[in-house]
N, C-alpha and C. Protein backbone atom coordinates (compact mmCIF):
# COMPACT_ATOMS: atom_id res chain seq x y z
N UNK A 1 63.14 -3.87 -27.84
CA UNK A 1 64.30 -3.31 -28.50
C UNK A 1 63.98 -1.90 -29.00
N UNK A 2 64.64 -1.01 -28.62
CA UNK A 2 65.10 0.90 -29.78
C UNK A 2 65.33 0.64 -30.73
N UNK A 3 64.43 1.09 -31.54
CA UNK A 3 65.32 1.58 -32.98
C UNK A 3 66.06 2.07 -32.59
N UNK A 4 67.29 2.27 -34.16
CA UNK A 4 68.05 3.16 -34.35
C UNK A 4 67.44 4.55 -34.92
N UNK A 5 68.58 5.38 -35.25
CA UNK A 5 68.00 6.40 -35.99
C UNK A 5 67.95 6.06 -37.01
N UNK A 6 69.18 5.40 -38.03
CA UNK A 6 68.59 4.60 -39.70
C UNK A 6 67.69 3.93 -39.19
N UNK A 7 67.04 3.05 -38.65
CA UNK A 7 65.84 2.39 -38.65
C UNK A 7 64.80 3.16 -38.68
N UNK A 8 64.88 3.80 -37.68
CA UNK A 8 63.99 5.18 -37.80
C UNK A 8 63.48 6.00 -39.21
N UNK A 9 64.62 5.81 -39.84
CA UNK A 9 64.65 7.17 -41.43
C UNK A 9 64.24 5.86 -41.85
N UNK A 10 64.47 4.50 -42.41
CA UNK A 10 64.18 3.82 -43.00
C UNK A 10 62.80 3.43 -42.89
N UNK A 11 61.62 3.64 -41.62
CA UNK A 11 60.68 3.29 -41.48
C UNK A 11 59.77 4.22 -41.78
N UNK A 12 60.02 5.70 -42.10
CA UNK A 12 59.66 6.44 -42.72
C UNK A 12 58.34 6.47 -43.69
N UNK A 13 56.95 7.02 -43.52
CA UNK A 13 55.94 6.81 -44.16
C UNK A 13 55.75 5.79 -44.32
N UNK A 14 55.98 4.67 -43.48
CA UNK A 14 55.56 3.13 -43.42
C UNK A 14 55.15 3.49 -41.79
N UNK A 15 55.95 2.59 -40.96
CA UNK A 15 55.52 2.50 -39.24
C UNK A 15 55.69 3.64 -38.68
N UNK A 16 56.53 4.61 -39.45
CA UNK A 16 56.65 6.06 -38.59
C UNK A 16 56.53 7.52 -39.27
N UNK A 17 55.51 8.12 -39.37
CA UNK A 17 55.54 9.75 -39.83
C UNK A 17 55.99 10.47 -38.78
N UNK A 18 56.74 11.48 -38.89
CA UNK A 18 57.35 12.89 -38.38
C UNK A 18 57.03 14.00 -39.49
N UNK A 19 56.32 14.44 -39.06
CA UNK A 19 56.38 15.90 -40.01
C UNK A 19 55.88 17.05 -39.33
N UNK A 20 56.96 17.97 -39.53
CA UNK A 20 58.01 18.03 -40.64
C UNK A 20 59.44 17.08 -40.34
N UNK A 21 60.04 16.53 -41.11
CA UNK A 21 61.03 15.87 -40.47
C UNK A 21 62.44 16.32 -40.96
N UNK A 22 63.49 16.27 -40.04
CA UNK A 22 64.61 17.05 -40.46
C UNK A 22 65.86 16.14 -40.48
N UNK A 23 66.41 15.96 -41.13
CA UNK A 23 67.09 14.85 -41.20
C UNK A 23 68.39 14.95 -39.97
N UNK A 24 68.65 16.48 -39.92
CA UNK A 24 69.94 17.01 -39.23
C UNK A 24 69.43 17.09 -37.23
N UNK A 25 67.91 16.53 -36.99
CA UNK A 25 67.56 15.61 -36.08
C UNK A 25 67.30 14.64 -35.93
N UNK A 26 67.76 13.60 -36.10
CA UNK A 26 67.90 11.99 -36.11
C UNK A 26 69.60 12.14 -35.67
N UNK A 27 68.86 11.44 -34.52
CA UNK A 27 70.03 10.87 -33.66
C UNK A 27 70.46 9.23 -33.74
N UNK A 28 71.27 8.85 -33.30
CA UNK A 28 71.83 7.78 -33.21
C UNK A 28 70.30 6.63 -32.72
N UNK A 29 69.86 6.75 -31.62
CA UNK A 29 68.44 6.18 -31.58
C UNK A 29 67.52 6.66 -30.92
N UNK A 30 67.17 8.14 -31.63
CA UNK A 30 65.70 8.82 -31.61
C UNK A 30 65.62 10.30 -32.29
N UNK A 31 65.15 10.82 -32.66
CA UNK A 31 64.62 11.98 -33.25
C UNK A 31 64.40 12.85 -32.56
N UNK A 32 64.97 14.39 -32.47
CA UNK A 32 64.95 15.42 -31.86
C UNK A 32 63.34 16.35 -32.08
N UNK A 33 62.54 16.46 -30.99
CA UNK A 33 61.27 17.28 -31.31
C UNK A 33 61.27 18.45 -31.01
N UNK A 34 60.87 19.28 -31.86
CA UNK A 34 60.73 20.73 -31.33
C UNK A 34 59.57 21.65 -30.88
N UNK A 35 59.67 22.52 -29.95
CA UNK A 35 58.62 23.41 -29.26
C UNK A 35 58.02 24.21 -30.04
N UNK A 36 56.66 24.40 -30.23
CA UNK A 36 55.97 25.31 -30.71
C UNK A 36 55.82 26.62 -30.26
N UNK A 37 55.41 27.72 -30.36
CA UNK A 37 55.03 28.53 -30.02
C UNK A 37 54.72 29.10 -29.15
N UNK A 38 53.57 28.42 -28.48
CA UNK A 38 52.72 28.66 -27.45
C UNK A 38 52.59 27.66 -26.63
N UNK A 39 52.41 28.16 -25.34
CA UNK A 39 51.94 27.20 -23.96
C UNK A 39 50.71 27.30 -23.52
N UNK A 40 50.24 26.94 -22.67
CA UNK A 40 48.85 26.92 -21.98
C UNK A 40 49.13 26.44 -20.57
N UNK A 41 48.50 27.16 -19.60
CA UNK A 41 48.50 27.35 -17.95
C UNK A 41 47.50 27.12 -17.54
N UNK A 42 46.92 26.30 -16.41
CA UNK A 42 45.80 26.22 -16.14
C UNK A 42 45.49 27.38 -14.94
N UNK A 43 43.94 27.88 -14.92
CA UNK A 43 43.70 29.43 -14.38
C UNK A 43 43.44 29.20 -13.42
N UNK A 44 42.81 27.92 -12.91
CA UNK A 44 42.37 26.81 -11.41
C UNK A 44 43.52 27.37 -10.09
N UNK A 45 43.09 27.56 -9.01
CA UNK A 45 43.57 27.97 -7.86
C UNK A 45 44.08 25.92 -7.47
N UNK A 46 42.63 25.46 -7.50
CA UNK A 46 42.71 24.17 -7.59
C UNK A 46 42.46 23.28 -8.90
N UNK A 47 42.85 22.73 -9.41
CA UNK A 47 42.63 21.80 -10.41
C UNK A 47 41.87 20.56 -9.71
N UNK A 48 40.46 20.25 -10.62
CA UNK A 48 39.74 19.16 -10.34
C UNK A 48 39.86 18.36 -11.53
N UNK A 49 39.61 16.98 -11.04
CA UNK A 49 39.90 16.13 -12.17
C UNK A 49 38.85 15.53 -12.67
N UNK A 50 37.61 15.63 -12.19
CA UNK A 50 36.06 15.81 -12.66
C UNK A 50 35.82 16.91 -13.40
N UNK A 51 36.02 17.86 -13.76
CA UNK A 51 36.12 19.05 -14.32
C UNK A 51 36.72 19.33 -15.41
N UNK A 52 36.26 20.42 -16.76
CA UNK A 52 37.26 20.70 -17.46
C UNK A 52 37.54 22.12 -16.83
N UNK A 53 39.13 22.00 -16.41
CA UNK A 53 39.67 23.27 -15.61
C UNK A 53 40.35 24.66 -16.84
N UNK A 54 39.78 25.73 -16.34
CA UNK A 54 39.61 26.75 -17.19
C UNK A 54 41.27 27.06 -17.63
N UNK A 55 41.95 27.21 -19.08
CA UNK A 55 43.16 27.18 -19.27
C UNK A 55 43.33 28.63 -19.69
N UNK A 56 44.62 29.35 -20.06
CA UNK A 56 45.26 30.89 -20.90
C UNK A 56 46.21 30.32 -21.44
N UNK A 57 46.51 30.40 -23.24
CA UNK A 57 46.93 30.57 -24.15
C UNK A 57 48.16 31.50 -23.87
N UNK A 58 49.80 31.10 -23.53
CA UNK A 58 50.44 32.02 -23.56
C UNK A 58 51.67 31.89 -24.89
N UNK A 59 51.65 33.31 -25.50
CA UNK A 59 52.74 33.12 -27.04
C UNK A 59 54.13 33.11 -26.48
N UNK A 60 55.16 32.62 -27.08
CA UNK A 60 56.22 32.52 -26.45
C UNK A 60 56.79 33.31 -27.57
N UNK A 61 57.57 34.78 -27.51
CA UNK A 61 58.50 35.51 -28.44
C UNK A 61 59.53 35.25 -28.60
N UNK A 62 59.60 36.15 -30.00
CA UNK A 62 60.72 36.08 -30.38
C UNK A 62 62.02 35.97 -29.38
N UNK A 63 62.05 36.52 -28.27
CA UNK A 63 63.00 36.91 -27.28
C UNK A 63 62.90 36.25 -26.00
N UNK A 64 61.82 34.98 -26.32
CA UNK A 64 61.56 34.00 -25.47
C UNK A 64 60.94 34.30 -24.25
N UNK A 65 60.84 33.42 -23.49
CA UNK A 65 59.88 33.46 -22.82
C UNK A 65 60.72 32.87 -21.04
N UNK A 66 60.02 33.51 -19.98
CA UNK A 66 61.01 33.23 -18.78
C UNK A 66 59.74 31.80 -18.01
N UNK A 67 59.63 30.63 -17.79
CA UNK A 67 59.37 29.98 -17.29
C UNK A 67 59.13 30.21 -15.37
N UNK A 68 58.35 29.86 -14.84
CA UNK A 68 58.55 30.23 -13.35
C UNK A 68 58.33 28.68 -12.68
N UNK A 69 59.03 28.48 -11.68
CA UNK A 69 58.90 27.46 -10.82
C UNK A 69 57.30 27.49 -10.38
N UNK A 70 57.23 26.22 -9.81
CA UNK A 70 55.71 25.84 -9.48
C UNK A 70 54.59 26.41 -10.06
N UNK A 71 54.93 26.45 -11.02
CA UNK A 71 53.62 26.66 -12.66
C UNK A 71 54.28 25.54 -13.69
N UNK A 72 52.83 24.74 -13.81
CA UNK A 72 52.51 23.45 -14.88
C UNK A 72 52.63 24.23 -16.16
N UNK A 73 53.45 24.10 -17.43
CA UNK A 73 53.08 24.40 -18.27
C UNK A 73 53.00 23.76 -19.38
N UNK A 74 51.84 23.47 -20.45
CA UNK A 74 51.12 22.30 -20.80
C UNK A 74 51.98 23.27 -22.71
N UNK A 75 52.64 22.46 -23.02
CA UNK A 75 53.34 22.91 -24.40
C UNK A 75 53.18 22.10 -25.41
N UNK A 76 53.61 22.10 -26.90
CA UNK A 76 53.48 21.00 -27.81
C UNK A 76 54.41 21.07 -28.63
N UNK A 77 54.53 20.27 -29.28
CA UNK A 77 55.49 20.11 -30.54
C UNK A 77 55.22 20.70 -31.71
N UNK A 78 56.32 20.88 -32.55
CA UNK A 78 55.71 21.31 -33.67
C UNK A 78 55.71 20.37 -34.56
N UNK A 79 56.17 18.98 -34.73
CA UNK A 79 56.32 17.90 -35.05
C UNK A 79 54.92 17.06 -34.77
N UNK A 80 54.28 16.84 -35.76
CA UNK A 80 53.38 15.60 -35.80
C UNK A 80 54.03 14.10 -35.67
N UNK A 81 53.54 13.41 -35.11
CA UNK A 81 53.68 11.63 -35.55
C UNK A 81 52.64 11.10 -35.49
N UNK A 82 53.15 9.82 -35.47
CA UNK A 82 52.09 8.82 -36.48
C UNK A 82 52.97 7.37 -36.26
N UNK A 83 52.54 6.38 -35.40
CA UNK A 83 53.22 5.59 -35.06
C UNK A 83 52.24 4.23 -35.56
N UNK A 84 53.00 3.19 -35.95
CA UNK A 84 52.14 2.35 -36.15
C UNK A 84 52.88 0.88 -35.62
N UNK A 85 52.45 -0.39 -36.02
CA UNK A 85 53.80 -1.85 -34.87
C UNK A 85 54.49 -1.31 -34.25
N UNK A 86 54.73 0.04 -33.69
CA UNK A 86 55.80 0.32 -32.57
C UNK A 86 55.47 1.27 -31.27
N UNK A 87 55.45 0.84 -30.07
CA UNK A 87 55.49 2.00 -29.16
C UNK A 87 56.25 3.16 -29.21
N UNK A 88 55.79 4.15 -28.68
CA UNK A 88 56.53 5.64 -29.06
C UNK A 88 56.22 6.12 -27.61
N UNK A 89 57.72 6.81 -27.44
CA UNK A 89 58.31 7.13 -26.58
C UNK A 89 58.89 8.42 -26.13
N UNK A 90 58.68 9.86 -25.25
CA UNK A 90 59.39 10.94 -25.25
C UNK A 90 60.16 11.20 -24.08
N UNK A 91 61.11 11.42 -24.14
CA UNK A 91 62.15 12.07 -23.12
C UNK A 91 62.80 13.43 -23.54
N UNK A 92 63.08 13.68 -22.43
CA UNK A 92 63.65 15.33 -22.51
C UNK A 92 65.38 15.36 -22.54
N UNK A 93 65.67 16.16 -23.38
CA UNK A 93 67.19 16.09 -23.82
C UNK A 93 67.63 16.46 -22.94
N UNK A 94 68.96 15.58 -22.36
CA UNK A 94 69.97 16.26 -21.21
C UNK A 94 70.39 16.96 -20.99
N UNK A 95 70.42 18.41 -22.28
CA UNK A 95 70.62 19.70 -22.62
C UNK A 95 69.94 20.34 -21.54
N UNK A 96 68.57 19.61 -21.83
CA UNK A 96 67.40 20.77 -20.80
C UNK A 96 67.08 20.44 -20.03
N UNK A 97 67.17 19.33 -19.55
CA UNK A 97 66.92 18.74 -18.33
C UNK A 97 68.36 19.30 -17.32
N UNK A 98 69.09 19.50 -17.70
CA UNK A 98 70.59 19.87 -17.23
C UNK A 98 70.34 21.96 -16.83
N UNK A 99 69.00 22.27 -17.36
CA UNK A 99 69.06 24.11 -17.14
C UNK A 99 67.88 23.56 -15.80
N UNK A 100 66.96 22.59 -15.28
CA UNK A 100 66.59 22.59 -14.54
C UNK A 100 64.68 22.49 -15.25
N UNK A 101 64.79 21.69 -16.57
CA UNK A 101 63.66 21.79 -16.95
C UNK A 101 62.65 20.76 -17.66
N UNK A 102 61.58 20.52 -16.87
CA UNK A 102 61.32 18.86 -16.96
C UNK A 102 60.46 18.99 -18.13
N UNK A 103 60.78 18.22 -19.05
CA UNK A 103 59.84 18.62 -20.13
C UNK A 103 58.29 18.03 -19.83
N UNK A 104 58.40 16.69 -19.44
CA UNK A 104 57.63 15.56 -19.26
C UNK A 104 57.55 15.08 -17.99
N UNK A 105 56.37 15.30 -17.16
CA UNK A 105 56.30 15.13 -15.95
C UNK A 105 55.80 14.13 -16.02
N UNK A 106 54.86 12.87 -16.29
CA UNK A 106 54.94 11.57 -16.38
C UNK A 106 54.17 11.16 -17.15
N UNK A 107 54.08 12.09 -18.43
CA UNK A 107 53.31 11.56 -19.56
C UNK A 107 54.32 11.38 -20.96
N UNK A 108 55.33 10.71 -20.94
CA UNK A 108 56.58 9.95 -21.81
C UNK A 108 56.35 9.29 -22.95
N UNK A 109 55.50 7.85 -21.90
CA UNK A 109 54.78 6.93 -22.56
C UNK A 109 53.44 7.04 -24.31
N UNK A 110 53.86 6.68 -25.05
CA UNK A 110 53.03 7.01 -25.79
C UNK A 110 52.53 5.49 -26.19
N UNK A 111 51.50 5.19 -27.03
CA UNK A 111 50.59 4.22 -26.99
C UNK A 111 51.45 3.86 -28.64
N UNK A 112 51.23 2.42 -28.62
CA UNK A 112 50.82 1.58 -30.80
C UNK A 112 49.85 2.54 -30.68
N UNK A 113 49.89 3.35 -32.33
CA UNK A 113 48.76 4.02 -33.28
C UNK A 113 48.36 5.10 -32.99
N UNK A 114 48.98 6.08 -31.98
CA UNK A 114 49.14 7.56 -31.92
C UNK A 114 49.14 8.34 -33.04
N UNK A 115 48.35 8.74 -33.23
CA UNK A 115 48.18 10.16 -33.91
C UNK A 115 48.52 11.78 -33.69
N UNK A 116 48.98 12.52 -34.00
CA UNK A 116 48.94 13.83 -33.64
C UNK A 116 50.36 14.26 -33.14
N UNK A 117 50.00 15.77 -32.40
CA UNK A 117 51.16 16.45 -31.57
C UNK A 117 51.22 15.33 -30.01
N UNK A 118 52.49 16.08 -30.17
CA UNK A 118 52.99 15.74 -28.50
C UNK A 118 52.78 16.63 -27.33
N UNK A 119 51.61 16.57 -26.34
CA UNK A 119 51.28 18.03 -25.44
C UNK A 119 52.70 17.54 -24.10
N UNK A 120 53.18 18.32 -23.99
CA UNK A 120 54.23 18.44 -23.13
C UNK A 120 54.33 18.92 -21.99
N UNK A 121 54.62 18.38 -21.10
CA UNK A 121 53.80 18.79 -19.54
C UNK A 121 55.40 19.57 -18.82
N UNK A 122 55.08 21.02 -18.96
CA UNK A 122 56.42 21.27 -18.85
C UNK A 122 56.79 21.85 -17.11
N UNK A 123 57.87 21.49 -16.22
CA UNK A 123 57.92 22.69 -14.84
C UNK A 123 59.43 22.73 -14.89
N UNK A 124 59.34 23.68 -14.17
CA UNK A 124 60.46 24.76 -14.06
C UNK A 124 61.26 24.45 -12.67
N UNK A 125 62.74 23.88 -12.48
CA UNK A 125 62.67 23.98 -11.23
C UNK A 125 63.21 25.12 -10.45
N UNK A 126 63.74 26.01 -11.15
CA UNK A 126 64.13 27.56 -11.31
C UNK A 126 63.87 28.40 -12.00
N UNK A 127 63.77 29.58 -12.61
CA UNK A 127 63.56 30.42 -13.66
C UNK A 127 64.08 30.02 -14.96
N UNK A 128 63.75 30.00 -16.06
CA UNK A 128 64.21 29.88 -17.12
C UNK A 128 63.84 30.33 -18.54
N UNK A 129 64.62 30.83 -19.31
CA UNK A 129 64.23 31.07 -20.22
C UNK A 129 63.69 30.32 -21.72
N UNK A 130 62.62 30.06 -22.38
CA UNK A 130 62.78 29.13 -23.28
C UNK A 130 62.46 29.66 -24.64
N UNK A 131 62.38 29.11 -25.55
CA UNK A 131 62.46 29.83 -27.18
C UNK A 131 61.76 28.53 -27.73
N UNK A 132 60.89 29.23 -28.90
CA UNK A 132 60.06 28.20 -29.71
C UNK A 132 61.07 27.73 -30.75
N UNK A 133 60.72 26.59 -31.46
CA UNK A 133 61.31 26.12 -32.28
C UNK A 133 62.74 25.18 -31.67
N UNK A 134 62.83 25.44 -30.31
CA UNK A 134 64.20 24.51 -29.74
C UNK A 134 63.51 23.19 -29.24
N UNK A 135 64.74 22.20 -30.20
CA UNK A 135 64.57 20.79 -29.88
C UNK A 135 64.57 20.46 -28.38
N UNK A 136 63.23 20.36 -28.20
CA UNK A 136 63.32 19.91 -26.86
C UNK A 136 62.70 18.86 -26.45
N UNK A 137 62.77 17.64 -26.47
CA UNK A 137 62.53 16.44 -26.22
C UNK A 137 63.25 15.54 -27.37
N UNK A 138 63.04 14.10 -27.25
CA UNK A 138 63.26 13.56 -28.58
C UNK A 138 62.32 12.35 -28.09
N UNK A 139 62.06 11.53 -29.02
CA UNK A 139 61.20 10.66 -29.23
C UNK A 139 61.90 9.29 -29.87
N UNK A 140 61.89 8.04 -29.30
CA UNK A 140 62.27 6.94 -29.75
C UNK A 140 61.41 5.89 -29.95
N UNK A 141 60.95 4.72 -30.30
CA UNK A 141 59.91 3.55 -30.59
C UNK A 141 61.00 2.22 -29.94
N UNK A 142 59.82 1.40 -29.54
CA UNK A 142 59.91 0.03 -29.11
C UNK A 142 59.76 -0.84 -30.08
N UNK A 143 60.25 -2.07 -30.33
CA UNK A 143 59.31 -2.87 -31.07
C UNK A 143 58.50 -3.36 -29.90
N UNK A 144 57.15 -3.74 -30.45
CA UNK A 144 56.04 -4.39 -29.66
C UNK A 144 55.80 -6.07 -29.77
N UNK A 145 55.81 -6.44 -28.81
CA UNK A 145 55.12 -7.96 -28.93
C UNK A 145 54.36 -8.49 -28.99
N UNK A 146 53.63 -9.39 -29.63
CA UNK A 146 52.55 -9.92 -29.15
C UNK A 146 51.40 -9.54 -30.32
N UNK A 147 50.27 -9.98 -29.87
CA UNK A 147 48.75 -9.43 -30.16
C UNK A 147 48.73 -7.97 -29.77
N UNK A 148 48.05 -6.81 -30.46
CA UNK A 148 47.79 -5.50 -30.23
C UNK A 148 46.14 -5.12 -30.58
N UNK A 149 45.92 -3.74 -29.58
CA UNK A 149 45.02 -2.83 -30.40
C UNK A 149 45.39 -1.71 -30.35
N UNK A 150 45.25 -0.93 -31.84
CA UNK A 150 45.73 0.23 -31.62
C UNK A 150 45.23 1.43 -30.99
N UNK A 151 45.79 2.11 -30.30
CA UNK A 151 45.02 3.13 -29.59
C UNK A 151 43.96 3.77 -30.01
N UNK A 152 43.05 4.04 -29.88
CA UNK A 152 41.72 4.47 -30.40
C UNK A 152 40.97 5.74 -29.67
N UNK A 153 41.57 6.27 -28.69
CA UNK A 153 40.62 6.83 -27.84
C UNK A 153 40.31 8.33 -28.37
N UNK A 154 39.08 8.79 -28.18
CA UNK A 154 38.70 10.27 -28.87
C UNK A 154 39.27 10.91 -28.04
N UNK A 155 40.02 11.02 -26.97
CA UNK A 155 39.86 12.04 -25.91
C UNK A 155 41.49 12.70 -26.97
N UNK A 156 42.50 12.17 -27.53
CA UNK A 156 43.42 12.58 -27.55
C UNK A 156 44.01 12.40 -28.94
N UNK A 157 43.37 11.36 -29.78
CA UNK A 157 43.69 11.04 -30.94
C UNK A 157 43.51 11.72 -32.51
N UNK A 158 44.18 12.45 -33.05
CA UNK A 158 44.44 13.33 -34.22
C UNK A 158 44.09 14.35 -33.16
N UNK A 159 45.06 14.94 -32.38
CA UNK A 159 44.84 16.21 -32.03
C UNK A 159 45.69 17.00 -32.46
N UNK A 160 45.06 18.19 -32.55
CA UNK A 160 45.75 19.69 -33.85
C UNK A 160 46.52 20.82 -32.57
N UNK A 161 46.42 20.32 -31.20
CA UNK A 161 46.47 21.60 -30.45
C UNK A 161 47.05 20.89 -29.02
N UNK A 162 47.22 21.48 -27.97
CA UNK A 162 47.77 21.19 -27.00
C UNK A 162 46.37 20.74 -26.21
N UNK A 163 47.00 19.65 -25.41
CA UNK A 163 45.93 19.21 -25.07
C UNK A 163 45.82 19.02 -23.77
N UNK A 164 45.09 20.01 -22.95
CA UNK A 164 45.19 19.95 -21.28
C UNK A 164 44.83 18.52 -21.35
N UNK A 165 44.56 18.11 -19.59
CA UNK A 165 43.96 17.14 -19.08
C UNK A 165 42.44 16.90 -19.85
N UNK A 166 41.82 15.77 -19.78
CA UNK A 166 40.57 15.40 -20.41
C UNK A 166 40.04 14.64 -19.82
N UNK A 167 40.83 13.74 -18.37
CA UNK A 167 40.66 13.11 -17.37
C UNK A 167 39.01 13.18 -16.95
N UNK A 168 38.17 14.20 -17.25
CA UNK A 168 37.16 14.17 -17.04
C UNK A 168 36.10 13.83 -17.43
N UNK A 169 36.24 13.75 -19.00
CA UNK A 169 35.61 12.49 -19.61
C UNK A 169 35.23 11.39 -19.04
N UNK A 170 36.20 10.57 -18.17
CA UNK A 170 36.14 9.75 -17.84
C UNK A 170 35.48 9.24 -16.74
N UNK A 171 35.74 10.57 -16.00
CA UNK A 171 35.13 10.45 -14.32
C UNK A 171 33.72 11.37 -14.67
N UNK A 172 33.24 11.56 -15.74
CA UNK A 172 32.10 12.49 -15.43
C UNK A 172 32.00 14.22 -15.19
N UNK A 173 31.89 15.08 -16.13
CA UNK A 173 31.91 16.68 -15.77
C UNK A 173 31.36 16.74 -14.77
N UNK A 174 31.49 17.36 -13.88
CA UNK A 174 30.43 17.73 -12.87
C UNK A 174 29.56 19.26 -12.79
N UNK A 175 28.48 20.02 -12.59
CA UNK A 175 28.33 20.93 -12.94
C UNK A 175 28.98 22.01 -12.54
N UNK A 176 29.19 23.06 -13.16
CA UNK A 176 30.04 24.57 -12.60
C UNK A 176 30.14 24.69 -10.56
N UNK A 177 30.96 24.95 -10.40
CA UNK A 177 31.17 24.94 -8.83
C UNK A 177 31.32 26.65 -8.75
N UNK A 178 30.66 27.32 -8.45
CA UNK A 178 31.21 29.05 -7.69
C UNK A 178 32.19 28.91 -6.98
N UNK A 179 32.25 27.93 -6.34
CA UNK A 179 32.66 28.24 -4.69
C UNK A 179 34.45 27.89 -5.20
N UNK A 180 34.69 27.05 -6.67
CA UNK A 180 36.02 26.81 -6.84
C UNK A 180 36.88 28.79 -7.33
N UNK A 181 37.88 28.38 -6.40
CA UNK A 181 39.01 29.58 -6.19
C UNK A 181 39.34 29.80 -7.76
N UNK A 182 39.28 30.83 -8.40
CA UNK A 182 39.67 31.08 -9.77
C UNK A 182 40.97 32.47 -9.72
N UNK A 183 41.62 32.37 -10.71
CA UNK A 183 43.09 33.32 -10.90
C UNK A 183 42.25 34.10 -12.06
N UNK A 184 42.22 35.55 -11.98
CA UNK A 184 42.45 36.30 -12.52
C UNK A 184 42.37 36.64 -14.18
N UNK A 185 42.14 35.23 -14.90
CA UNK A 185 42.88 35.13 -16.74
C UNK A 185 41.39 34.97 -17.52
N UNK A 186 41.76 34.86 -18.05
CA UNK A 186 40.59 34.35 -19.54
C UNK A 186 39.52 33.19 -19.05
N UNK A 187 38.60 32.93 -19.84
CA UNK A 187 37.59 32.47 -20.02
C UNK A 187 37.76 31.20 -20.24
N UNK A 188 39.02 30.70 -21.34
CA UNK A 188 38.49 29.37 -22.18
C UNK A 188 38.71 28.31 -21.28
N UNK A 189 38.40 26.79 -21.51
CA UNK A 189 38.00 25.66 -20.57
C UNK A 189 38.98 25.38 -21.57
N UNK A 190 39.51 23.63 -20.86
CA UNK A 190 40.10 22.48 -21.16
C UNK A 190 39.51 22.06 -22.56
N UNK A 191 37.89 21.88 -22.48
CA UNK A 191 37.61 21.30 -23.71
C UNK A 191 36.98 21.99 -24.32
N UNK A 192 36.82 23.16 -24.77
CA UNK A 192 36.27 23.59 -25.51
C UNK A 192 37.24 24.82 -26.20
């Protein structure tokens, strides 16, 4: 079963933190999230998934920012949560999904006992323009059944920042490759 949105406000600093939370986003059944600032692009010709692939920090202005087709762009919320007995859930408002813009390419799903921002896996299927601070996604909860554990994993849990892929944790770093095709940008890696 969805909450509602009173269920939602009513569960408030019990099963569900939002902060900052705005009351004039709570919808009928889910909560409107909004875009931060900044995005992040990965600099990889190829992206490996053994690898942490080298990312660029881009600010999105005052006067917004133009999105390009076939570029991943990895965004966050400015909204924290904090979910606890309930699955949590993001979809992209029909607003923006309707200019041609996927917020969430198939990371929706959120886990019982999430901590942190929401990193937002954003593509473009045309040019577009976008602006920080616009509600763009919203977020709803399940009730859960059963026996649980709550999510626990370091790779993603209380995170302060957008969070590329980390997939590599898992499969093992492998050491620096020369021979991988690199773009042109900055220095910084996935995890560091």
């Amino acid at each position: 079963m969805v909450l509602s949105g009173l269920e939602i406000r009513r569960r408030l600093g019990g099963d569900i933190v939002i902060e900052p939370f705005d009351e004039l986003k709570l919808n009928p059944n889910s909560y409107n999230l909004s875009l931060s600032d900044e995005l992040m692009v990965y600099e990889e010709v190829v992206l490996d998934m053994r690898r942490a692939n080298r990312v660029r920090r881009l600010s999105i202005p005052p006067e917004g920012l133009v999105l390009q087709p076939n570029q991943l762009y990895l965004g966050r919320t400015v909204e924290r949560t904090e979910t606890r007995n309930l699955v949590p859930m993001i979809e992209g408002r029909s607003s923006i999904g309707r200019l041609g813009l996927f917020v969430h390419v198939t990371a929706g799903f959120g886990d019982v006992g999430f901590r942190g921002y929401w990193t937002l896996e954003m593509f473009a299927v045309q040019p577009v323009r976008i602006y920080s601070g616009v509600a763009i996604c919203q977020i709803f909860y399940h009730e859960i059944v059963g026996d649980f554990v709550e999510y626990a994993s370091d790779k993603y849990q209380d995170n302060a920042d957008i969070q590329p892929s980390l997939l590599f944790k898992e499969l093992g770093d492998k050491t620096e490759d020369p021979a991988q095709l690199r773009l042109p940008f900055g220095l910084e890696r996935s995890h560091g």
